[in-house]
Structure formats: C-alpha cells, structure tokens
PDB file of N, CA and C in Angstrom:
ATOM      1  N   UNK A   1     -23.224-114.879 115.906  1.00  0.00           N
ATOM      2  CA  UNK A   1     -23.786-115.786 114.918  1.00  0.00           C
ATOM      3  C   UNK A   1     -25.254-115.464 114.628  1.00  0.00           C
ATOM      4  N   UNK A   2     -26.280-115.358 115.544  1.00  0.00           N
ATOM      5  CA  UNK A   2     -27.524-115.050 115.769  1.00  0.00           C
ATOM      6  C   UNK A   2     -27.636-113.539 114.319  1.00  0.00           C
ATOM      7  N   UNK A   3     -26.924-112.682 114.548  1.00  0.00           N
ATOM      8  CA  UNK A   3     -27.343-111.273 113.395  1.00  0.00           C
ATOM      9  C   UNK A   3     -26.969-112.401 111.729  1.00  0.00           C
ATOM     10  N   UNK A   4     -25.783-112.889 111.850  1.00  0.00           N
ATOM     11  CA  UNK A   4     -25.217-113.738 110.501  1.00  0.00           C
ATOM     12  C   UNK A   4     -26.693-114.314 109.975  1.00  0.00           C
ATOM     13  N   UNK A   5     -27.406-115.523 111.018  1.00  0.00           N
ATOM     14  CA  UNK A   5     -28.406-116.347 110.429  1.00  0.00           C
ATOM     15  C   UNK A   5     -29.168-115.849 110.412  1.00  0.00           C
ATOM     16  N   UNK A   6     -29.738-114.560 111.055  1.00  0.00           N
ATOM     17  CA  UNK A   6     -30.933-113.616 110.602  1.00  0.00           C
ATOM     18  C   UNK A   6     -30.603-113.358 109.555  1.00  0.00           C
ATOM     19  N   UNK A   7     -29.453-112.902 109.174  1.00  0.00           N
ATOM     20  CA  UNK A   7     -28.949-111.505 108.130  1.00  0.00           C
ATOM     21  C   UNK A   7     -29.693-113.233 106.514  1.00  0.00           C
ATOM     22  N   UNK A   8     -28.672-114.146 107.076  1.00  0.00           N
ATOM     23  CA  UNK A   8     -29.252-115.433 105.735  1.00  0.00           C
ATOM     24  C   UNK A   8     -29.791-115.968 105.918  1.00  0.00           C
ATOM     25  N   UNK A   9     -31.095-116.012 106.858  1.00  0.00           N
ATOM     26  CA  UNK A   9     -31.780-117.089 107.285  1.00  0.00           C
ATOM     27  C   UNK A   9     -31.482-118.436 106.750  1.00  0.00           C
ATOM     28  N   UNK A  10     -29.879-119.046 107.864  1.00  0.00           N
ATOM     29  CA  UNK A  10     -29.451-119.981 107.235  1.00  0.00           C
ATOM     30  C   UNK A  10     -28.879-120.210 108.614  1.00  0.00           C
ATOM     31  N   UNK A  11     -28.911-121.614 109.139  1.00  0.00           N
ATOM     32  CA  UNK A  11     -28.432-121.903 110.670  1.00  0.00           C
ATOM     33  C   UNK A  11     -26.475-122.695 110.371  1.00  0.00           C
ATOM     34  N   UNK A  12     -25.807-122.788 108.933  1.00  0.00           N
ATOM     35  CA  UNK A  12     -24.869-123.217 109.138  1.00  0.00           C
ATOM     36  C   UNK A  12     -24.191-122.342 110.057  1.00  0.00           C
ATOM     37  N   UNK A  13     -23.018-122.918 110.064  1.00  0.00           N
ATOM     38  CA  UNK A  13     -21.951-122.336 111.206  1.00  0.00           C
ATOM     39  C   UNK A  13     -20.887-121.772 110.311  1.00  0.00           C
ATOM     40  N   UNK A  14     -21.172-121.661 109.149  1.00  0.00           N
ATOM     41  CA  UNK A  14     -19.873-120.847 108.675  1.00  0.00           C
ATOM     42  C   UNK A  14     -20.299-120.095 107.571  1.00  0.00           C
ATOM     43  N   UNK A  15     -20.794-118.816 108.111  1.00  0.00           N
ATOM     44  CA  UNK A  15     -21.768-117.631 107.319  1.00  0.00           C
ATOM     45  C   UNK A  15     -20.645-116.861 107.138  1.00  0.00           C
ATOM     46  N   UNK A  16     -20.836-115.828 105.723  1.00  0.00           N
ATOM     47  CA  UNK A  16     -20.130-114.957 105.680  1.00  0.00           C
ATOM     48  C   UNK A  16     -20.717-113.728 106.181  1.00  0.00           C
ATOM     49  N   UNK A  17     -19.694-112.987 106.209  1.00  0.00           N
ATOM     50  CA  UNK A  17     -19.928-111.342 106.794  1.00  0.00           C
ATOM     51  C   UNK A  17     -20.035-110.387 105.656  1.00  0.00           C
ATOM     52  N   UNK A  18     -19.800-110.740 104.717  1.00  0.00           N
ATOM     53  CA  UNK A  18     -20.458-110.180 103.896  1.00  0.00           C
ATOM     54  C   UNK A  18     -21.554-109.806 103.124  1.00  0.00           C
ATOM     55  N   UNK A  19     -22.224-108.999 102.807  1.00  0.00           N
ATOM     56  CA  UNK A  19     -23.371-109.018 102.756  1.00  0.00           C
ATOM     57  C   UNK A  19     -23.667-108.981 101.449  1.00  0.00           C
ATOM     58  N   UNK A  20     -22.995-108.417 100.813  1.00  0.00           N
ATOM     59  CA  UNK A  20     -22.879-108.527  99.001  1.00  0.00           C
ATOM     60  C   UNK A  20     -22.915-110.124  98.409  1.00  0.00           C
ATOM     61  N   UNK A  21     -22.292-110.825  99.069  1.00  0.00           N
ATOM     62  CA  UNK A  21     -21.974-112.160  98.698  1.00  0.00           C
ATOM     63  C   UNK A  21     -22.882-112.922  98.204  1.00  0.00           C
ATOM     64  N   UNK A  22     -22.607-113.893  97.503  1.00  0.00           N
ATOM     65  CA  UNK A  22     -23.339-114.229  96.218  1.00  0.00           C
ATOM     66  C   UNK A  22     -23.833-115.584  97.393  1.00  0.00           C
ATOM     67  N   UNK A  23     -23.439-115.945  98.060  1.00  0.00           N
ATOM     68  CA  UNK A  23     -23.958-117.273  98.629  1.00  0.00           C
ATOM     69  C   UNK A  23     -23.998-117.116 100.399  1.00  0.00           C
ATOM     70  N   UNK A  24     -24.410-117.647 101.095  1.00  0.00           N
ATOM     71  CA  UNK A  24     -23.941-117.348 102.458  1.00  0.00           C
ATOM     72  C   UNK A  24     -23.023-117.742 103.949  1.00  0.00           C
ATOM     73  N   UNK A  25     -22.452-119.213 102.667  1.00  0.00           N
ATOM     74  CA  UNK A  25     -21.508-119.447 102.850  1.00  0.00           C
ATOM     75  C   UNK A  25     -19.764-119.162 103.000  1.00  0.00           C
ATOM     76  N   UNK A  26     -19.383-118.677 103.682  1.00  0.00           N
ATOM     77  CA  UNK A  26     -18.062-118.486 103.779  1.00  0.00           C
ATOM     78  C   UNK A  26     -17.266-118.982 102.111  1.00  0.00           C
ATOM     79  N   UNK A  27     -16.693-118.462 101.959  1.00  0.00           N
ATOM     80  CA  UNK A  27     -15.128-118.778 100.779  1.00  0.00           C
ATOM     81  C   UNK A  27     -14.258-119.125 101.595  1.00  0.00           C
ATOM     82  N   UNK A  28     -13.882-120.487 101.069  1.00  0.00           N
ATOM     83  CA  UNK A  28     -12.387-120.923 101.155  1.00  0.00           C
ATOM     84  C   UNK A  28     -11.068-119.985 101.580  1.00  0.00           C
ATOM     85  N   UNK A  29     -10.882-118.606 101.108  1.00  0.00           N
ATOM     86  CA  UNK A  29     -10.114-117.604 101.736  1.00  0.00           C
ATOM     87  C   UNK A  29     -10.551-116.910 102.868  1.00  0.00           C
ATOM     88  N   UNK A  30     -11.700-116.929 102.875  1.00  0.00           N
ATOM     89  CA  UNK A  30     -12.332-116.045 104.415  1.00  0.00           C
ATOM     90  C   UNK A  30     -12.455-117.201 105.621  1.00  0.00           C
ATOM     91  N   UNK A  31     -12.603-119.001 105.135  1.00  0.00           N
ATOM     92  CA  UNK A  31     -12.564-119.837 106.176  1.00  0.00           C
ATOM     93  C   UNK A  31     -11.125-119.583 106.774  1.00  0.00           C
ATOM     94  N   UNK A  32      -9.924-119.840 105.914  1.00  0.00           N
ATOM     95  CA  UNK A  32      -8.721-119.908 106.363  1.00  0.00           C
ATOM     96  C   UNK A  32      -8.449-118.290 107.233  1.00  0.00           C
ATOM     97  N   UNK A  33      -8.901-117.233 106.389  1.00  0.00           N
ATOM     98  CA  UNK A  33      -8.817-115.718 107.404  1.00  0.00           C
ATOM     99  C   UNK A  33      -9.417-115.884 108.713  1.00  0.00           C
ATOM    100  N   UNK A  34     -10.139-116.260 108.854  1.00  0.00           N
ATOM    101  CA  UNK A  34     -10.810-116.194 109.937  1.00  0.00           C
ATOM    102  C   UNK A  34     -10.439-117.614 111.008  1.00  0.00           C
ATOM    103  N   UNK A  35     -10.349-118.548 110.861  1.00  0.00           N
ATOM    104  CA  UNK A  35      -9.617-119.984 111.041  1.00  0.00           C
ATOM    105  C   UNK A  35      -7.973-119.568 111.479  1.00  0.00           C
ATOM    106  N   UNK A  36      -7.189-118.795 110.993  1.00  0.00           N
ATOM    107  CA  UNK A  36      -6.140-118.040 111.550  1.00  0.00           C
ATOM    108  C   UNK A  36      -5.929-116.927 112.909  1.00  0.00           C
ATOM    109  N   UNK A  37      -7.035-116.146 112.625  1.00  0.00           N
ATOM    110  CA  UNK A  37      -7.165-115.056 113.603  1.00  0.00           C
ATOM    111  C   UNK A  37      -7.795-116.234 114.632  1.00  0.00           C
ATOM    112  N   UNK A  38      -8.976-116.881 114.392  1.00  0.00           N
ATOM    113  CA  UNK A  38      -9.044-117.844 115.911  1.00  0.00           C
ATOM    114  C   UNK A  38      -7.977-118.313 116.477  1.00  0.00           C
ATOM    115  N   UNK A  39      -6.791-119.157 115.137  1.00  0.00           N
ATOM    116  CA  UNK A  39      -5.784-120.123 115.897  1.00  0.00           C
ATOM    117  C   UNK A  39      -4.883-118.892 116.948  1.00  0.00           C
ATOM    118  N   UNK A  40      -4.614-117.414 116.597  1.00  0.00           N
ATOM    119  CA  UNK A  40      -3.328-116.848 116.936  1.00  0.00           C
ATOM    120  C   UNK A  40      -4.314-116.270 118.348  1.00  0.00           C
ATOM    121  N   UNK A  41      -5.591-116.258 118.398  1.00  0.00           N
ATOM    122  CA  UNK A  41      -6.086-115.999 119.982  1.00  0.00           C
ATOM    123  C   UNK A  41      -6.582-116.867 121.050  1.00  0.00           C
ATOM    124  N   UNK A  42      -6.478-118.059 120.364  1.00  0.00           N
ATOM    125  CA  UNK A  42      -6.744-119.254 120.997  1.00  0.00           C
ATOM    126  C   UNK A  42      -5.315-120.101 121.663  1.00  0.00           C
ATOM    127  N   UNK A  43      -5.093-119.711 120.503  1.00  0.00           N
ATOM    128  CA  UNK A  43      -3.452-120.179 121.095  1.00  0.00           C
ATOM    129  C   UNK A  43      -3.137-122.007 120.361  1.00  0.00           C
ATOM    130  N   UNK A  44      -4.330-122.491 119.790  1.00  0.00           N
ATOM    131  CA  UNK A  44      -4.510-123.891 119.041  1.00  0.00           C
ATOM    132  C   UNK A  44      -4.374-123.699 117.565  1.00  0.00           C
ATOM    133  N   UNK A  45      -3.477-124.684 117.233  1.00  0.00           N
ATOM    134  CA  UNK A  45      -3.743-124.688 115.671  1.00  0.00           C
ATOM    135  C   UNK A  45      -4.994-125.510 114.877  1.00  0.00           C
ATOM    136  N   UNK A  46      -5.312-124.548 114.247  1.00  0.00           N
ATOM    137  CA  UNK A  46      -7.092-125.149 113.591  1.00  0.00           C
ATOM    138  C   UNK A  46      -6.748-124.686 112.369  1.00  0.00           C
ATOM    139  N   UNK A  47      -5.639-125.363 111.943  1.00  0.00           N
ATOM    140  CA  UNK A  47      -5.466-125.232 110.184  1.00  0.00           C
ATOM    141  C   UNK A  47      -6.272-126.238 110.019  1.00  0.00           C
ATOM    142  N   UNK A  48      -6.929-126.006 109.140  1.00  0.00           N
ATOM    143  CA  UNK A  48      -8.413-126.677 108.481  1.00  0.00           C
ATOM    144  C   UNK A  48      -7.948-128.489 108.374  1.00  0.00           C
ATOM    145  N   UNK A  49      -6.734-128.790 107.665  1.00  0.00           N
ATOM    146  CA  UNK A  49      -6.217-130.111 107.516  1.00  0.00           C
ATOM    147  C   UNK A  49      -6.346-130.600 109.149  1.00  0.00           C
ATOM    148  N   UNK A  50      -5.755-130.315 110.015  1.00  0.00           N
ATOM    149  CA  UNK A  50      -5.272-130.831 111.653  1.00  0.00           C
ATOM    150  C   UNK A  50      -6.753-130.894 111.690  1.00  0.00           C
ATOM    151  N   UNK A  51      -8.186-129.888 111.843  1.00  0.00           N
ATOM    152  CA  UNK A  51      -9.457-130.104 111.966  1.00  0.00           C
ATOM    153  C   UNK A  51     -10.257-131.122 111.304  1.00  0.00           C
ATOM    154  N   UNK A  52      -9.909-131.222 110.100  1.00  0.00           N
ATOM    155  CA  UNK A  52     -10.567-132.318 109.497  1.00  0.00           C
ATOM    156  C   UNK A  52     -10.081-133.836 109.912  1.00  0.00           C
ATOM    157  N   UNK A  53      -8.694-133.616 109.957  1.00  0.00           N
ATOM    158  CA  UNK A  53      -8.103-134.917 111.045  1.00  0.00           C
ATOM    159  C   UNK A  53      -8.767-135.478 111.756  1.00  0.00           C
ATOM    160  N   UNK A  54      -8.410-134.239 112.647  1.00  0.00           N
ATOM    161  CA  UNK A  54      -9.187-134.345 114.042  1.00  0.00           C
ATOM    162  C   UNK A  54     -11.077-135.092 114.151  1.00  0.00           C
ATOM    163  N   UNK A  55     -11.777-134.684 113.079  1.00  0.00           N
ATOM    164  CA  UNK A  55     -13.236-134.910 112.752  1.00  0.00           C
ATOM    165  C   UNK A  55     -12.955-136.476 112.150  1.00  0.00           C
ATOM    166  N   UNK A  56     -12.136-136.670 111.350  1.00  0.00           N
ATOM    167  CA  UNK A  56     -11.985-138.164 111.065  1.00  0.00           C
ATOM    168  C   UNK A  56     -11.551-139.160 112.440  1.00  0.00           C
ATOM    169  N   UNK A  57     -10.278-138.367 113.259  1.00  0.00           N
ATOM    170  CA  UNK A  57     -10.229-139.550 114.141  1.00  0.00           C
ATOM    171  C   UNK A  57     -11.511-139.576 114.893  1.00  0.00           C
ATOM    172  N   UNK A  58     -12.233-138.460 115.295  1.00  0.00           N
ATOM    173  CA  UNK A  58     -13.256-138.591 115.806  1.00  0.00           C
ATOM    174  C   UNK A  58     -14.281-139.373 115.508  1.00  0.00           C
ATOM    175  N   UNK A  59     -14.604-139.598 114.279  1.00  0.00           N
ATOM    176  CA  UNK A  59     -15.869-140.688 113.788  1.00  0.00           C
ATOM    177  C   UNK A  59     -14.880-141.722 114.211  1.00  0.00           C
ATOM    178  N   UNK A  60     -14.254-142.061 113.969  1.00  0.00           N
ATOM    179  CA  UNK A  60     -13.400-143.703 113.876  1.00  0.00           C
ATOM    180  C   UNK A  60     -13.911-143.943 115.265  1.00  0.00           C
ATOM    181  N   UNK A  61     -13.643-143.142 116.350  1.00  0.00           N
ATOM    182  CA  UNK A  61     -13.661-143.283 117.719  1.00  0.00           C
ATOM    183  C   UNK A  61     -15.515-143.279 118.298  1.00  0.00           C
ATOM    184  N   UNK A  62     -16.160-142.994 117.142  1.00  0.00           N
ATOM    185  CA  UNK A  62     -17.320-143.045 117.932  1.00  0.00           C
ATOM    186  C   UNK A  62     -18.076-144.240 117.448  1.00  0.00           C
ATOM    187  N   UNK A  63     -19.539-144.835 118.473  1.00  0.00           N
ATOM    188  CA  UNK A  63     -20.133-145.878 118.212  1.00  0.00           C
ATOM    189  C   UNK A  63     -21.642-145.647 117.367  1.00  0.00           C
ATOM    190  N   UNK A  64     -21.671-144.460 117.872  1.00  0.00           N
ATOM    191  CA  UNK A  64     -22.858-143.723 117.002  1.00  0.00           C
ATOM    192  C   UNK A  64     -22.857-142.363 116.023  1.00  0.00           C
ATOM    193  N   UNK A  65     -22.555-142.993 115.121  1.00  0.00           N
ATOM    194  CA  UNK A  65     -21.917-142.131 113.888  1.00  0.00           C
ATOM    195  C   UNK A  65     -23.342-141.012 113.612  1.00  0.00           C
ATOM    196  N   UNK A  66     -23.076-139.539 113.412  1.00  0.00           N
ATOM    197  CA  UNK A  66     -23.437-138.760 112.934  1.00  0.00           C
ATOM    198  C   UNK A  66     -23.805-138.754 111.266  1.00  0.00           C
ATOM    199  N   UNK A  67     -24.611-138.251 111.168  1.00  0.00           N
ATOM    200  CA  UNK A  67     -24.829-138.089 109.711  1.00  0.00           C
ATOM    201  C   UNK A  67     -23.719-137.704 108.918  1.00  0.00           C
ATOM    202  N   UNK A  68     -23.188-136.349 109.334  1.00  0.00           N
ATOM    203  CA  UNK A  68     -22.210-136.101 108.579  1.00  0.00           C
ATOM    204  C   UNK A  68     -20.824-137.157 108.479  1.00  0.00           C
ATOM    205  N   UNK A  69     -20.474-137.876 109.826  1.00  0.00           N
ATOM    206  CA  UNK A  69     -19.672-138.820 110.386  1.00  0.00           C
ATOM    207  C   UNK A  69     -19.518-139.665 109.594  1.00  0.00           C
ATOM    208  N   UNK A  70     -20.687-140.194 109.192  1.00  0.00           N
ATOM    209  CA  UNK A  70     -21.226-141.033 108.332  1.00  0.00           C
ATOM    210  C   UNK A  70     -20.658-140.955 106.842  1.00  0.00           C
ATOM    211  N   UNK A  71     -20.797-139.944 106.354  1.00  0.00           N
ATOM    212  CA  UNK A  71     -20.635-139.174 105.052  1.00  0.00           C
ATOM    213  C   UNK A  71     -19.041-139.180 105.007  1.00  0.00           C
ATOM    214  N   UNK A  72     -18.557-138.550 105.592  1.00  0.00           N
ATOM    215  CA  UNK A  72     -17.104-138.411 105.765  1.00  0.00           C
ATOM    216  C   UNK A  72     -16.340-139.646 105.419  1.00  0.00           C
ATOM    217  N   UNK A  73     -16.620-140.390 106.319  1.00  0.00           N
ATOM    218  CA  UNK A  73     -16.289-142.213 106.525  1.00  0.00           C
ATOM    219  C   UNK A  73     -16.178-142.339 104.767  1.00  0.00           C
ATOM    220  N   UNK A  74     -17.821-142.542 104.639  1.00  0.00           N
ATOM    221  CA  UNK A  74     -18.215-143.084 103.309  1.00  0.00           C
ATOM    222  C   UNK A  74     -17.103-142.951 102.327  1.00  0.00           C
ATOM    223  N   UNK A  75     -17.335-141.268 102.102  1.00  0.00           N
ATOM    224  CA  UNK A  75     -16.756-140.867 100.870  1.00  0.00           C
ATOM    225  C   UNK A  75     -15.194-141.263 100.878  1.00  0.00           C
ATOM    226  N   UNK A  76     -14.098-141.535 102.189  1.00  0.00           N
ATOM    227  CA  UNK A  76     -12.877-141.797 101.872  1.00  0.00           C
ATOM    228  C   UNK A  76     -12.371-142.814 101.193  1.00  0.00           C
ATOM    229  N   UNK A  77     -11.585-143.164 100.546  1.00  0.00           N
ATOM    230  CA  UNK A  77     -11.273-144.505  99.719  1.00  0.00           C
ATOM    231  C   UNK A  77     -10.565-145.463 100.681  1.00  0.00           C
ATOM    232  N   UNK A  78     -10.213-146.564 100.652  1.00  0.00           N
ATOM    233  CA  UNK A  78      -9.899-147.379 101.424  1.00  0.00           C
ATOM    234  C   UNK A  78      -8.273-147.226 101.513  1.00  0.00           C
ATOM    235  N   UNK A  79      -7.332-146.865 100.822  1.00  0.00           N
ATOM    236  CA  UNK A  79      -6.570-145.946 101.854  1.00  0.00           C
ATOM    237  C   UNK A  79      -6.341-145.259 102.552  1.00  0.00           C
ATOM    238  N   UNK A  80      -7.017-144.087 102.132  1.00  0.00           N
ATOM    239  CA  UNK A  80      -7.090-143.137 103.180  1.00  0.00           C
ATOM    240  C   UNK A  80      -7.837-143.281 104.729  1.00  0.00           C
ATOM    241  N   UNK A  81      -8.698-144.620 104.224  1.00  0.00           N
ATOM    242  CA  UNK A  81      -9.402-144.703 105.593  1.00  0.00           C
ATOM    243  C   UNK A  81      -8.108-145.706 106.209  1.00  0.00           C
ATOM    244  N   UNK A  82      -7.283-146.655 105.720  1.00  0.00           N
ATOM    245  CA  UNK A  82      -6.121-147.240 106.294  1.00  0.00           C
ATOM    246  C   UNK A  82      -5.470-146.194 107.296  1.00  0.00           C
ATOM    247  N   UNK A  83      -4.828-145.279 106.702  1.00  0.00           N
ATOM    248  CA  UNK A  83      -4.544-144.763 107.027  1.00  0.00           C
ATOM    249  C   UNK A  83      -4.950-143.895 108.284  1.00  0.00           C
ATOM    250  N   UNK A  84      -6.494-143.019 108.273  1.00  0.00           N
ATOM    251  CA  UNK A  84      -6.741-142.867 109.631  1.00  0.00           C
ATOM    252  C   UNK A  84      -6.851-143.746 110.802  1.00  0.00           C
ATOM    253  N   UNK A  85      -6.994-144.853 110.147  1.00  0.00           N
ATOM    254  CA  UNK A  85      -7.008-146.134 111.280  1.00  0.00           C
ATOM    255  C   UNK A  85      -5.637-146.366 112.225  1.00  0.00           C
ATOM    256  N   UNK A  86      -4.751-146.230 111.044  1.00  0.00           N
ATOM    257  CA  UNK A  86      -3.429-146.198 111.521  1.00  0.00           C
ATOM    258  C   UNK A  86      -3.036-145.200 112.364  1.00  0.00           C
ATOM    259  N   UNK A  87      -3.180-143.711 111.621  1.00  0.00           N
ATOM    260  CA  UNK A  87      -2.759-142.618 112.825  1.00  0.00           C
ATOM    261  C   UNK A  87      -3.286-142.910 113.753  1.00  0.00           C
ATOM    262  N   UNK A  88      -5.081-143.198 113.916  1.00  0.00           N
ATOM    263  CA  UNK A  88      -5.730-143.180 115.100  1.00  0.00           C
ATOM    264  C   UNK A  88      -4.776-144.019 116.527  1.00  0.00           C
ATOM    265  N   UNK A  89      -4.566-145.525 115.905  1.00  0.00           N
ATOM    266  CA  UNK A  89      -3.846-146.503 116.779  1.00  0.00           C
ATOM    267  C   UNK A  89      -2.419-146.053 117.065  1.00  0.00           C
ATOM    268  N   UNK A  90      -1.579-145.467 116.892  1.00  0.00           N
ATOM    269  CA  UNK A  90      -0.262-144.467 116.908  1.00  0.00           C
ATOM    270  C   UNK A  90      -0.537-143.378 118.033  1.00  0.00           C
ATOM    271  N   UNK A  91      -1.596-143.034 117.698  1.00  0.00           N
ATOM    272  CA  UNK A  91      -1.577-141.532 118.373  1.00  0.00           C
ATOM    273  C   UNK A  91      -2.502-142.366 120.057  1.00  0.00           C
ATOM    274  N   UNK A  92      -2.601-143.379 119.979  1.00  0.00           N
ATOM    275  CA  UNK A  92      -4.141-143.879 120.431  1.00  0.00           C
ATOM    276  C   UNK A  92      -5.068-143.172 120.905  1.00  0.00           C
ATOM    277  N   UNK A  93      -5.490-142.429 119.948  1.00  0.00           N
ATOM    278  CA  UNK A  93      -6.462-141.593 120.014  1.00  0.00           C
ATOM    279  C   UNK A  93      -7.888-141.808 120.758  1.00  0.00           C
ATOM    280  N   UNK A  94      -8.282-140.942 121.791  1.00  0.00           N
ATOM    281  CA  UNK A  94      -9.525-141.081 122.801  1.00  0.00           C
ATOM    282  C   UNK A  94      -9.476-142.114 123.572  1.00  0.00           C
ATOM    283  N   UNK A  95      -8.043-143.412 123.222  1.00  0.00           N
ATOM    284  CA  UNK A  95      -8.153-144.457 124.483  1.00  0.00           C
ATOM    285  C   UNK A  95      -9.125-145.576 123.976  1.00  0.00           C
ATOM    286  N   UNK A  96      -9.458-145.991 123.184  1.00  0.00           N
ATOM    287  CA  UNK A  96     -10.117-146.973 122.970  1.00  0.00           C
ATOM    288  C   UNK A  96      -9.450-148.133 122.848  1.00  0.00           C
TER     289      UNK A  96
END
C-alpha cells in the first residue's frame, strides 16, 4: 500500500495500480478483480454486497458511530434500514 499512496499521494485504501489512470481510485471492475483473487486465497467471500452488509450490520451494532457509519445509516431509506434491523435480529448479529 505504502508505494500505491506515495505513487498518489492519497491515504485511501483502494488505490489503483495503475499508473495511467485518470483518478486514483480503483474502478468498479478492478474492485471486484481484485475483491475475487482475495476471496479465492482467503478462503471468505467478500463479494462487495455480503461486505457492505456486513458494514451496515456493523453500524447498527455499534454505540459510537463512525463518520462514515454515520453516512451510511443516513443515506438508507427507511426500508432498507427496516430491513437491516431485521436481518441484524435473525442473524443476531454481534449478540446484542
């Protein structure tokens, strides 16, 4: 990671390797390329949907919401936040 945020003097976590690239952000096809080759050596599935899940039940479950946590929450509509509420209590996620 360290050569990536030199290469863009940019500290996100999802830099591209490319160096031509118009931004230094990863593309949507290189998240999922690369998001694949992790899941098949990790042995976990981190299809981007199950991760973002996963980041939603996680705010639900915490008491001190993150900025981004925060954001996430916000922006869902009140179904969809039904809904994580619901999986969360199903799955009972973290035990609360």
């Amino acid at each position: 990671m360290m050569p990536l945020r030199s290469q863009w003097n940019n500290q996100n976590l999802f830099l591209s390797r490319n160096k031509g690239a118009n931004s230094p952000l990863l593309t949507v096809p290189a998240l999922h390329r690369d998001l694949k080759r992790d899941s098949e050596s990790t042995g976990l599935d981190l299809a981007p949907k199950k991760l973002y899940t996963t980041f939603i039940l996680m705010a639900l479950s915490t008491k001190d919401l993150s900025e981004d946590q925060e954001r996430a929450l916000d922006a869902l509509e009140t179904a969809s936040l039904l809904y994580y509420r619901r999986l969360k209590r199903e799955l009972n996620f973290m035990n609360d």
